[in-house]
Protein backbone atom coordinates (compact mmCIF):
# COMPACT_ATOMS: atom_id res chain seq x y z
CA UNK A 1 4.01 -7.25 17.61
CA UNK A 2 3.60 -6.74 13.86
CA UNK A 3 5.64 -4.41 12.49
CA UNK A 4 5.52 -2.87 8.94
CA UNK A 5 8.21 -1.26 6.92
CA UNK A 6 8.29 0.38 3.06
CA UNK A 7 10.80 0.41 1.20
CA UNK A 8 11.53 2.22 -2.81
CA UNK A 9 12.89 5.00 -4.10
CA UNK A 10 12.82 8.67 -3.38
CA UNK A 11 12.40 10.22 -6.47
CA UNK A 12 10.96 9.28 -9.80
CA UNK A 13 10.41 10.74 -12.61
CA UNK A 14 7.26 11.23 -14.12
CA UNK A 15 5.55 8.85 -16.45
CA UNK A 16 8.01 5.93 -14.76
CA UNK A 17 6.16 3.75 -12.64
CA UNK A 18 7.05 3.41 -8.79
CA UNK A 19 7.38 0.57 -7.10
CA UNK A 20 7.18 0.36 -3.29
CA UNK A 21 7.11 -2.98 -1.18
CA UNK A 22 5.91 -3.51 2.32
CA UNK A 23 8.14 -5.56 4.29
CA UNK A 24 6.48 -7.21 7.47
CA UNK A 25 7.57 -9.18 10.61
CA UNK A 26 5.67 -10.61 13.42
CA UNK A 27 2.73 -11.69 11.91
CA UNK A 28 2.36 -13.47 8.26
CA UNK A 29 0.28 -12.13 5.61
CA UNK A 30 -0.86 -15.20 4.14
CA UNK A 31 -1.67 -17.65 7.65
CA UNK A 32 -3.98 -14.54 9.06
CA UNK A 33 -7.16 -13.24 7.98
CA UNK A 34 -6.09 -9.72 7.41
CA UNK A 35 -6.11 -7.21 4.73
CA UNK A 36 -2.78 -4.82 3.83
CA UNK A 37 -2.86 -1.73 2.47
CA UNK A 38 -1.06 0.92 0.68
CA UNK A 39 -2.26 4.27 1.62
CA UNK A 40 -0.60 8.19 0.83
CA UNK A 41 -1.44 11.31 1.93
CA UNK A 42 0.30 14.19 -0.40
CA UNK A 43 1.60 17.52 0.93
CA UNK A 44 -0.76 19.77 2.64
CA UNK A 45 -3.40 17.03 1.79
CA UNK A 46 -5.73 13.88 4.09
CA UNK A 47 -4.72 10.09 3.61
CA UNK A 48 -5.91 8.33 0.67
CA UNK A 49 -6.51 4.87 0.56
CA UNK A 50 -5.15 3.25 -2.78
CA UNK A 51 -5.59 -0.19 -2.31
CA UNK A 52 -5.92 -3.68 -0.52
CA UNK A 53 -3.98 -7.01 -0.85
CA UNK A 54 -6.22 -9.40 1.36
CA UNK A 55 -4.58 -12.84 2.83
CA UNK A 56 -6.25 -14.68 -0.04
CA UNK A 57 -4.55 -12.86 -2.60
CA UNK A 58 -7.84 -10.89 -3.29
CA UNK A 59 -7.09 -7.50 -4.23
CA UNK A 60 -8.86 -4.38 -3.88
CA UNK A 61 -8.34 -0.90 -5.97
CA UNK A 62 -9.69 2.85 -5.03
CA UNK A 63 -11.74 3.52 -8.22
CA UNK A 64 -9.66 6.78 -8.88
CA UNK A 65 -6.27 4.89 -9.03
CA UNK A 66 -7.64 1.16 -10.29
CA UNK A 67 -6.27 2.10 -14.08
CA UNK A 68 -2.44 3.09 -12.64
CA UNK A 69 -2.74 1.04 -9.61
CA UNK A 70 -1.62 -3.08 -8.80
CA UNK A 71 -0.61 -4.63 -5.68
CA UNK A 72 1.26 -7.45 -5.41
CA UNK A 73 2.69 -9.85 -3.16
CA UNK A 74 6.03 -12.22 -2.30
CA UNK A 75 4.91 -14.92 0.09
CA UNK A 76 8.08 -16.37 0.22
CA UNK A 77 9.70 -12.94 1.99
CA UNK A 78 6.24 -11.83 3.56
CA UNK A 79 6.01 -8.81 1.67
CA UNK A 80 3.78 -6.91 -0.14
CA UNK A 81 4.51 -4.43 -3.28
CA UNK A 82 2.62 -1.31 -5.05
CA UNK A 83 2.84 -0.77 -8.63
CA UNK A 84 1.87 2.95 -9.69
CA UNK A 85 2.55 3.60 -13.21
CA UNK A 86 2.24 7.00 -15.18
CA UNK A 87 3.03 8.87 -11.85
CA UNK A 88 3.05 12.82 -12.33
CA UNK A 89 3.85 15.11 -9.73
CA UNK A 90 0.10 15.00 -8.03
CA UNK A 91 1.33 11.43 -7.02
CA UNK A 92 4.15 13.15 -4.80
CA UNK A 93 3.42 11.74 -0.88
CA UNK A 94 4.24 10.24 1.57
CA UNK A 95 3.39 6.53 1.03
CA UNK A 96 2.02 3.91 4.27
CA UNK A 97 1.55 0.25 3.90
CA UNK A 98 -1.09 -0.83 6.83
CA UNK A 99 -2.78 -3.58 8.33
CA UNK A 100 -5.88 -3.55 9.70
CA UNK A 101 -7.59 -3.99 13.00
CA UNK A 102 -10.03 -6.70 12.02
CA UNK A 103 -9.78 -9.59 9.98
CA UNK A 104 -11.43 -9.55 6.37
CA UNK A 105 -15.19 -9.89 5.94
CA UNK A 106 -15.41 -10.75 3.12
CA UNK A 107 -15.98 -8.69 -0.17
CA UNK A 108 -16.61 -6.38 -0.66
CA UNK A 109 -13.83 -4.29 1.15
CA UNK A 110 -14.23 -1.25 3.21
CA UNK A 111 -11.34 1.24 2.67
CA UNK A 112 -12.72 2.70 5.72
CA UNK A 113 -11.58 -0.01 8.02
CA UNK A 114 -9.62 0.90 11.20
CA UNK A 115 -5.68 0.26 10.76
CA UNK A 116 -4.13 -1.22 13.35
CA UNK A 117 -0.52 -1.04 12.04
CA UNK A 118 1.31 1.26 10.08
CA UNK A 119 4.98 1.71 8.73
CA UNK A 120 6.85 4.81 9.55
CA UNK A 121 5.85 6.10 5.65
CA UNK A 122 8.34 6.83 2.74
CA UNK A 123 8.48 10.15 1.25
CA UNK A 124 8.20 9.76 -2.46
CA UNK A 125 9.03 12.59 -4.96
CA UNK A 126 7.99 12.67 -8.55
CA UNK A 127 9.95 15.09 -10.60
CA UNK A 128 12.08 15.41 -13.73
């Protein structure tokens, strides 16, 4: 059973850049053929894909975040980390890291894919 958990701080302040990681057990994220995202969905809002970290190291960027937005990776601890800089308070949510239910294509990638596995979420505040 793969299991997924964030991890980062609560609050931040704006224009610091927040740094979540994905910490995951029961499956590797290198010796599969998945992708891992990082998805949010803000108060009162839908879930919005951010971005992709495939098994290759490939990364993937929604178009509206690509400038703030990096995801990077720890083989060594099997864990996965988002870099948002510049946040403001429009980037308060509640933050997922995912897997999803296929294995990768190939590129491009399709935010749209089914996720199979989530973490519970971390609530993230942005405010001075």
């Amino acid at each position: 059973q793969v299991q997924l958990q964030e991890s980062g701080p609560g609050l931040v302040k704006p224009s610091q850049t927040l740094v979540l990681t994905c910490t995951v057990s029961g499956g590797s994220i290198t010796n599969s053929y998945y992708a891992w995202s990082w998805i949010r969905q803000p108060p009162g809002k839908g879930l919005e894909w951010m971005g992709v970290i495939v098994y290759d190291g490939s990364t993937y960027y929604s178009p509206s975040l690509k400038s703030r937005t990096s995801i990077s990776r720890d083989t060594s601890k099997n864990q996965f980390s988002l870099h948002l800089s510049s946040v403001t308070p429009e980037d308060t949510a509640v933050y997922y890291c995912a897997r999803d239910a296929e294995t990768y294509s190939g590129s491009p990638y399709y935010p749209g894919m089914e996720k199979e596995y989530w973490g519970q979420g971390t609530q993230v505040t942005v405010s001075s």
